[in-house]
C-alpha atoms as a PDB file:
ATOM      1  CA  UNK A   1     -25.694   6.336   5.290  1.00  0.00           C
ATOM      2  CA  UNK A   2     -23.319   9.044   5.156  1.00  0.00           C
ATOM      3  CA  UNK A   3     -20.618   7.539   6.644  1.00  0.00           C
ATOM      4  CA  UNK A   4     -20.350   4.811   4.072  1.00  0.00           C
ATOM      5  CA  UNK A   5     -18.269   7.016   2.014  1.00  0.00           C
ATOM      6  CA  UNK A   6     -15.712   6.492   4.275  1.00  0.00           C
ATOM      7  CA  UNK A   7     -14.817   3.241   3.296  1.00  0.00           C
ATOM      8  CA  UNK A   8     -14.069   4.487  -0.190  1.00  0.00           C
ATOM      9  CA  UNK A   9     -10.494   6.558   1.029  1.00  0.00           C
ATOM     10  CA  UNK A  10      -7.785   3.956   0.602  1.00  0.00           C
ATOM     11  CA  UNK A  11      -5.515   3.413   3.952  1.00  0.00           C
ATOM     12  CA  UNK A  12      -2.102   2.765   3.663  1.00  0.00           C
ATOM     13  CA  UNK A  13       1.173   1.527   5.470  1.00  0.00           C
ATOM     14  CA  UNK A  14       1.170  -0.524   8.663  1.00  0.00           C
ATOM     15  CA  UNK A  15      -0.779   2.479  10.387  1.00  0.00           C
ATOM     16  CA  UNK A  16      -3.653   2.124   7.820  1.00  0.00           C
ATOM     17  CA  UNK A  17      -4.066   6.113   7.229  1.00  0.00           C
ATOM     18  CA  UNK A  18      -5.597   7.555   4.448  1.00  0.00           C
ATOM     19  CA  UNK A  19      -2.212   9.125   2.289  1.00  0.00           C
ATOM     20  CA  UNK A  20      -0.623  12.185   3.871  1.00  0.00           C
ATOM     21  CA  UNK A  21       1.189  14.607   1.405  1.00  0.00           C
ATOM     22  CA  UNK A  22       3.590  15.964   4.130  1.00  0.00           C
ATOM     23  CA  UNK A  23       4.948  12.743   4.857  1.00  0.00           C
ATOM     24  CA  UNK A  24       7.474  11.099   3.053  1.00  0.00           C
ATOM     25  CA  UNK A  25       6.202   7.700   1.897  1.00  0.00           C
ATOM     26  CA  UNK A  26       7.987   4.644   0.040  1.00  0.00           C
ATOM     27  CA  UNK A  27       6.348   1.816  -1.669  1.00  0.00           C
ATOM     28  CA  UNK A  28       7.224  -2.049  -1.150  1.00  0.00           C
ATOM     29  CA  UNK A  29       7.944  -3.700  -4.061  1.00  0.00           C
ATOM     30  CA  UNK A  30       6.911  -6.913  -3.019  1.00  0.00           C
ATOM     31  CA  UNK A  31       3.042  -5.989  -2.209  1.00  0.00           C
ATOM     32  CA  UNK A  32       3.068  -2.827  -3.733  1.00  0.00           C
ATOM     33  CA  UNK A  33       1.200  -0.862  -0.614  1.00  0.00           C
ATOM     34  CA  UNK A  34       2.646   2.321   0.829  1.00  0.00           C
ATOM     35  CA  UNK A  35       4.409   3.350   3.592  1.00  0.00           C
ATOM     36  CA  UNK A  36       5.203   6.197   5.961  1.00  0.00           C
ATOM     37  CA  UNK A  37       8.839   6.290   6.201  1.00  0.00           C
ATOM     38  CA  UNK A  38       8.181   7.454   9.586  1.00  0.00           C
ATOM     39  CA  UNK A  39       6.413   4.473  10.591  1.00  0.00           C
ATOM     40  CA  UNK A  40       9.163   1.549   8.775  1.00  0.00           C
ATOM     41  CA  UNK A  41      11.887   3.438  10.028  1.00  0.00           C
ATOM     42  CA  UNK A  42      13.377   4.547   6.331  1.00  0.00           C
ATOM     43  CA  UNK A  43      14.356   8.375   6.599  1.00  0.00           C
ATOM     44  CA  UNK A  44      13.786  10.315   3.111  1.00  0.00           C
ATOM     45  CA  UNK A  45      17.251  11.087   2.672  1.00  0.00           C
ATOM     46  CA  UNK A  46      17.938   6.810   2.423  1.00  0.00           C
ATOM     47  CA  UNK A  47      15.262   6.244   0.105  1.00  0.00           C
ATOM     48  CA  UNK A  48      17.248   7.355  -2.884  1.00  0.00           C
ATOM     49  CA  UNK A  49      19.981   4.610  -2.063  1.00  0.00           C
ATOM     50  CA  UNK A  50      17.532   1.766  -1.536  1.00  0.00           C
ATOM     51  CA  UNK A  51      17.016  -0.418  -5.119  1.00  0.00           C
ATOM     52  CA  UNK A  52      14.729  -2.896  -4.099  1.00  0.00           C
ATOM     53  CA  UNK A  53      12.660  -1.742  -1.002  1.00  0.00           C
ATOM     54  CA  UNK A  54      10.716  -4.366   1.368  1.00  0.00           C
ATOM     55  CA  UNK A  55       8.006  -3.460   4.135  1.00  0.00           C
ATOM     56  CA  UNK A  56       8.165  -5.233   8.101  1.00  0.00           C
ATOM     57  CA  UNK A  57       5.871  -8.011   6.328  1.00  0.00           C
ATOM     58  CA  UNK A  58       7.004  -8.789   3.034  1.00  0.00           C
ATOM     59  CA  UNK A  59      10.639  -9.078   4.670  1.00  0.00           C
ATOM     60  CA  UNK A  60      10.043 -12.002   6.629  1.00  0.00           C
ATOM     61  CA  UNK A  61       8.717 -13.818   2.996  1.00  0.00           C
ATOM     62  CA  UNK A  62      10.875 -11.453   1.102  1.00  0.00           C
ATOM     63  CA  UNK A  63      13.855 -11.067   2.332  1.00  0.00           C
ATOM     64  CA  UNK A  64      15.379  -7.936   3.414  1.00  0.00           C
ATOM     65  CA  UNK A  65      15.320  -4.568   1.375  1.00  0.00           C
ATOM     66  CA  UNK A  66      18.469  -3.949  -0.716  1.00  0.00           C
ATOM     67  CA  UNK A  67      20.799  -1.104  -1.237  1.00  0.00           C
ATOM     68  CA  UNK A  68      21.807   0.294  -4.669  1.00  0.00           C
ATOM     69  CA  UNK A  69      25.765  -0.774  -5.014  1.00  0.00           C
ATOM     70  CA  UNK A  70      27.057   2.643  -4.970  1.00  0.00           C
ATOM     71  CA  UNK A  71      28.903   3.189  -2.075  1.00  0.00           C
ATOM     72  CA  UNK A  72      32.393   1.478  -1.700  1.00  0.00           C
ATOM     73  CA  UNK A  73      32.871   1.982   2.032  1.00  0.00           C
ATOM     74  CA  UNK A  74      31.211  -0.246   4.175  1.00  0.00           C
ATOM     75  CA  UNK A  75      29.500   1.320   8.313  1.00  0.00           C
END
């Protein structure tokens, strides 16, 4: 039926939406899926300072994400 189109939109992040382009999103690098920064807690303005970016699942096989090694001082 009509409704079997549906399936077809792909979902992403933990909230399994279809892609939203008024949110800021980041992708894991460990499984490659995408996520609302809204909804992993990364703000837009600290995406450009992470290198190597892990979601709330891949970090407990992963590890945690990782900064770029640009800033001397340390919170």
């Amino acid at each position: 039926g009509p409704l079997g189109s549906m399936a077809t939109v792909p979902v992403y992040c933990v909230c399994r939406l279809p892609y939203d382009v008024t949110r800021f999103m980041i992708e894991c690098d460990a499984c490659k899926d995408w996520f609302h920064g809204s909804c992993v807690g990364v703000e837009e303005e600290e995406a450009p300072d992470i290198d190597i970016y892990h979601c709330p699942n891949c970090e407990k096989t992963h590890g945690k994400s990782t900064l770029k090694k640009k800033r001397t001082w340390h919170k």
